[in-house]
N, C-alpha and C. Protein backbone atom coordinates (compact mmCIF):
# COMPACT_ATOMS: atom_id res chain seq x y z
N UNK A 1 22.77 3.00 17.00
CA UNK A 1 22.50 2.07 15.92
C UNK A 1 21.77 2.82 14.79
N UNK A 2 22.53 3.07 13.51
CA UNK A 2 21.39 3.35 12.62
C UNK A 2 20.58 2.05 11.54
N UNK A 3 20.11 2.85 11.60
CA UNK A 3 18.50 2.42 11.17
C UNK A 3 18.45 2.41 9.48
N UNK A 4 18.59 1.52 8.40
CA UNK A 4 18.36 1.72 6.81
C UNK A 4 16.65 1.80 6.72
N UNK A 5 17.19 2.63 5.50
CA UNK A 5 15.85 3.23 5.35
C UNK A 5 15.97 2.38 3.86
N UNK A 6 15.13 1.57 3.15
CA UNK A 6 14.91 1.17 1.92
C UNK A 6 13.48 2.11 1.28
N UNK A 7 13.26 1.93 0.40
CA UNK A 7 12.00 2.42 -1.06
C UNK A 7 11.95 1.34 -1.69
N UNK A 8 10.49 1.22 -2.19
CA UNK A 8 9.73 0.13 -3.49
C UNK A 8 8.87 0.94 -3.87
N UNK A 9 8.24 -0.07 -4.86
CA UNK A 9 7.11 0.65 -5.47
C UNK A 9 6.38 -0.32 -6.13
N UNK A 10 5.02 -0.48 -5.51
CA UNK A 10 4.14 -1.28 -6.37
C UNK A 10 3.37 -0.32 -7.62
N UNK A 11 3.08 -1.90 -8.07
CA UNK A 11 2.51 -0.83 -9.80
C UNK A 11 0.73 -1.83 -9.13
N UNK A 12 -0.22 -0.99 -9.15
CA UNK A 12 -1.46 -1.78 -9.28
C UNK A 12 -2.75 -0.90 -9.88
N UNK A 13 -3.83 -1.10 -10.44
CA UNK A 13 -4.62 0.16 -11.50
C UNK A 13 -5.10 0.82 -10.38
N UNK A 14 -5.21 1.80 -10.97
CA UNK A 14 -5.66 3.52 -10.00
C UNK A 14 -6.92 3.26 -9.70
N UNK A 15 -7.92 2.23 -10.17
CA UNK A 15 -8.83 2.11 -9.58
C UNK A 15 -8.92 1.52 -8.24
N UNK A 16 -7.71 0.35 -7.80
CA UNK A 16 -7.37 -0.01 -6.49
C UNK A 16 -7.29 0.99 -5.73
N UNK A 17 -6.55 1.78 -5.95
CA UNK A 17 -5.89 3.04 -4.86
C UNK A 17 -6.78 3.34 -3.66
N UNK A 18 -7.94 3.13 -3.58
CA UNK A 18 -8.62 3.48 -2.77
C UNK A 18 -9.04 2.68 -1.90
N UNK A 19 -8.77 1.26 -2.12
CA UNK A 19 -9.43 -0.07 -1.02
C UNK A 19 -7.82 0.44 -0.37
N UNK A 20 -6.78 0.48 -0.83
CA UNK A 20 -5.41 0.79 0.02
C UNK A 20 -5.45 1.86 0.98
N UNK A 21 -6.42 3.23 0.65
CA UNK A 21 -6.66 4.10 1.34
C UNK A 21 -7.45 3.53 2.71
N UNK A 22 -8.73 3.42 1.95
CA UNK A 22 -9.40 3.07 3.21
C UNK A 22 -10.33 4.46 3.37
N UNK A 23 -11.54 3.91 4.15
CA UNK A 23 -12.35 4.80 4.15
C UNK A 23 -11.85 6.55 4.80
N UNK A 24 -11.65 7.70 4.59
CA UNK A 24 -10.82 8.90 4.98
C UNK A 24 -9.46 8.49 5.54
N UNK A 25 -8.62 7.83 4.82
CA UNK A 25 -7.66 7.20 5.14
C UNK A 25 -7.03 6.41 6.21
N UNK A 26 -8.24 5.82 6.85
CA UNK A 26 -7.83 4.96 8.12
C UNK A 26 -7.17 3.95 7.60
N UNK A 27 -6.91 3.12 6.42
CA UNK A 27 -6.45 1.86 6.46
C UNK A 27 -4.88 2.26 5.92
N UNK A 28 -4.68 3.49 5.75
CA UNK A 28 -3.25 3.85 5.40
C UNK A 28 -2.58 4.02 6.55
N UNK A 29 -3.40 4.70 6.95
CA UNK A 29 -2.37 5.32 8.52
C UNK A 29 -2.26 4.04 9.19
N UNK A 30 -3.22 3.19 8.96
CA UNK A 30 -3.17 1.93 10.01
C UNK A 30 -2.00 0.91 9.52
N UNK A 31 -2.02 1.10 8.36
CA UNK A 31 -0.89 0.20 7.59
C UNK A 31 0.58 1.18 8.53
N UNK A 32 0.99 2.34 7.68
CA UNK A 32 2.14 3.22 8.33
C UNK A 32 2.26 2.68 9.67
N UNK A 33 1.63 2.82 10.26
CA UNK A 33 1.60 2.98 11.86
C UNK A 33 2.01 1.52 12.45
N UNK A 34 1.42 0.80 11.67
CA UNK A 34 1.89 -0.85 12.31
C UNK A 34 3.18 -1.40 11.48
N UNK A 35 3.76 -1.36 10.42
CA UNK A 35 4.86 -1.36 9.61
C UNK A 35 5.60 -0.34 9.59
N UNK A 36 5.78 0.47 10.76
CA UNK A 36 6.59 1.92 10.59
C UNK A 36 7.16 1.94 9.29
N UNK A 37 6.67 2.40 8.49
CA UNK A 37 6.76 3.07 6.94
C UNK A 37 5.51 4.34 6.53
N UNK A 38 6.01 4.85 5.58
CA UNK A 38 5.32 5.69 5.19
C UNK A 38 5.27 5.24 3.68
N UNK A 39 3.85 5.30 3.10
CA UNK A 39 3.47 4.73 1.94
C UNK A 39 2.71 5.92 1.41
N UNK A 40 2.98 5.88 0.08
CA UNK A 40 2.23 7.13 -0.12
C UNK A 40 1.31 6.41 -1.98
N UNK A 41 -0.09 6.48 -1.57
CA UNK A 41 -0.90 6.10 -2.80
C UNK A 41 -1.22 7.20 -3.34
N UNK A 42 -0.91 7.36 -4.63
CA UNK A 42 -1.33 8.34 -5.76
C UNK A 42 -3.48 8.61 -6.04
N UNK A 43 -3.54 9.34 -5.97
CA UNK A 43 -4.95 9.52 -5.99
C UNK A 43 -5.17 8.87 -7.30
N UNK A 44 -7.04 8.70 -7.46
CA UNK A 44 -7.33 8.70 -8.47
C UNK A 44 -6.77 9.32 -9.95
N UNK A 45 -6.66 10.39 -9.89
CA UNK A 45 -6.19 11.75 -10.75
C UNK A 45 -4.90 11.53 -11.65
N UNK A 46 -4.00 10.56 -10.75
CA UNK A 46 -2.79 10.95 -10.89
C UNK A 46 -2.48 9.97 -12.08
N UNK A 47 -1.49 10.38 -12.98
CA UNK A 47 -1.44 9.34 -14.15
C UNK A 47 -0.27 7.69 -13.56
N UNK A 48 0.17 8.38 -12.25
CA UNK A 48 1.48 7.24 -11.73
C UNK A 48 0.39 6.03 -11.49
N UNK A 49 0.64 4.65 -11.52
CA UNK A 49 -0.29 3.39 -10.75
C UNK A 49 0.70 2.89 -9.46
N UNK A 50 1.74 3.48 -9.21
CA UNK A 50 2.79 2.97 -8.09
C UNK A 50 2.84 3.75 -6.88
N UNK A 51 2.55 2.76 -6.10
CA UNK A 51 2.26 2.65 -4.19
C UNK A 51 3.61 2.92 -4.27
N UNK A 52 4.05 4.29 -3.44
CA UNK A 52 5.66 4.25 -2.66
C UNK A 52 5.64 3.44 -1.52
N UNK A 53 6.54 3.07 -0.91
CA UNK A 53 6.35 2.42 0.23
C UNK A 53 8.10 2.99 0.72
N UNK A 54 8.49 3.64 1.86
CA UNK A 54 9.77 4.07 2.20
C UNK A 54 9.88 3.31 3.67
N UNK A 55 10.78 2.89 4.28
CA UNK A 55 11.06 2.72 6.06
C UNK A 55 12.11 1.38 5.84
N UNK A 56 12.20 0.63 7.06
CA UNK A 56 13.03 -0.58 7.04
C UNK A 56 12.28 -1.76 6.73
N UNK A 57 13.54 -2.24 5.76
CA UNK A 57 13.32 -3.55 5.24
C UNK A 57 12.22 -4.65 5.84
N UNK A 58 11.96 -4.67 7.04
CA UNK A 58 11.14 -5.30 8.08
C UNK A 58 9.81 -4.78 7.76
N UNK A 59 9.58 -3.75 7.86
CA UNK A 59 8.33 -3.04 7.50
C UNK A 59 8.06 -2.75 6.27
N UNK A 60 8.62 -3.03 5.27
CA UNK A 60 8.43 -2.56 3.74
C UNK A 60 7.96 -4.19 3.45
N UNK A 61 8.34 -5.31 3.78
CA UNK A 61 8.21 -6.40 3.45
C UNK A 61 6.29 -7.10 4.39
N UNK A 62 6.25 -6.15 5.61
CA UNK A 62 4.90 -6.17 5.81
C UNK A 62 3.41 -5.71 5.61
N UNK A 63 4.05 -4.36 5.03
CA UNK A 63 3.59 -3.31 4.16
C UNK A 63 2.80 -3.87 2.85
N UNK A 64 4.09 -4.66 2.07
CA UNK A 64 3.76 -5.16 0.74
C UNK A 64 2.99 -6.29 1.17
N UNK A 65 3.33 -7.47 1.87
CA UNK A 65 2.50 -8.26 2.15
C UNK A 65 1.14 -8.07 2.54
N UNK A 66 0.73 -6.94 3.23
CA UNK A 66 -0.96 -6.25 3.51
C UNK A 66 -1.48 -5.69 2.17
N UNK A 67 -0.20 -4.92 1.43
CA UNK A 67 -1.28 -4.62 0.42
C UNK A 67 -1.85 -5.75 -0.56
N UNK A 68 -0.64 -6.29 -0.83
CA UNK A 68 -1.16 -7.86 -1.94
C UNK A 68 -1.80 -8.47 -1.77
N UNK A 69 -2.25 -8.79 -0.26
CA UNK A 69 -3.45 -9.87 0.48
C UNK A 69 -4.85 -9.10 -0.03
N UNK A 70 -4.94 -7.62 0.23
CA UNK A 70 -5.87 -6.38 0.15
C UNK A 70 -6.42 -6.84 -1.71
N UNK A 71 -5.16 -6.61 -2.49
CA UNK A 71 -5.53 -7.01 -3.75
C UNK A 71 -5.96 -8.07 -4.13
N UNK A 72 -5.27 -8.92 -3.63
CA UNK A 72 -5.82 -10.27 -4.30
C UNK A 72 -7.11 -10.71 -3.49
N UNK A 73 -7.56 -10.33 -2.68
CA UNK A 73 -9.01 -10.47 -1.61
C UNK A 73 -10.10 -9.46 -2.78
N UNK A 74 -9.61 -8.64 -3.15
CA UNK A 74 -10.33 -7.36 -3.73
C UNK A 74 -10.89 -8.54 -5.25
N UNK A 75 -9.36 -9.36 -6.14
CA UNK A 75 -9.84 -9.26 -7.31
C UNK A 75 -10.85 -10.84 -7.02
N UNK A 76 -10.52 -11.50 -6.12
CA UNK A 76 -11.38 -12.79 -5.74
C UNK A 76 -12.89 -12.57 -5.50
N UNK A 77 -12.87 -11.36 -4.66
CA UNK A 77 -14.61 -11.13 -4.95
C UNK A 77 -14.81 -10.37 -6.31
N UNK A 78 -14.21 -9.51 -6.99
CA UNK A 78 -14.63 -8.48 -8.28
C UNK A 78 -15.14 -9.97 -8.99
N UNK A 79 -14.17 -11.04 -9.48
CA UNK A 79 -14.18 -12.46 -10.07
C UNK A 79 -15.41 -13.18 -9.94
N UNK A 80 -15.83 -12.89 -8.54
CA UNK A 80 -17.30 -13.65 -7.96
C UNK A 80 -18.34 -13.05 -8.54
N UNK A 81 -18.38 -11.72 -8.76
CA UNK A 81 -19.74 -11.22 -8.76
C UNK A 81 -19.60 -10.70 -10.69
């Protein structure tokens, strides 16, 4: 059986990039690892604002759903304080 491999790409500001990381990148690998995908966030540095996200459709769609919850949790407290 093969297996499709799809790509996306979120656009979100480079100042996020790092709640997606996670403290020495545990919350990436933890994302990859449970959505078999490989996502790759652009550092601070980088002028791109777009999260790759590569693997199957199944996991790209759980992937995006963790990060958007991540964001929109992030801008609900920035909003609070």
């Amino acid at each position: 059986m093969m297996v499709c491999e799809i790509s996306i790409h979120l656009d979100y500001l480079s100042i996020m990039n790092g709640m997606f990381v996670g403290k020495g990148g545990e919350l990436l690998r933890q994302l990859e690892n449970e959505c078999n995908c490989r996502i790759n966030v652009p550092n601070r540095d980088n002028a791109s604002h777009a999260i790759h996200i590569t693997g199957p459709r199944e996991g790209i769609e759980k992937a995006t759903a963790r990060i958007r919850a991540i964001a929109e949790k992030e801008a609900s407290l920035s909003s609070l304080g």
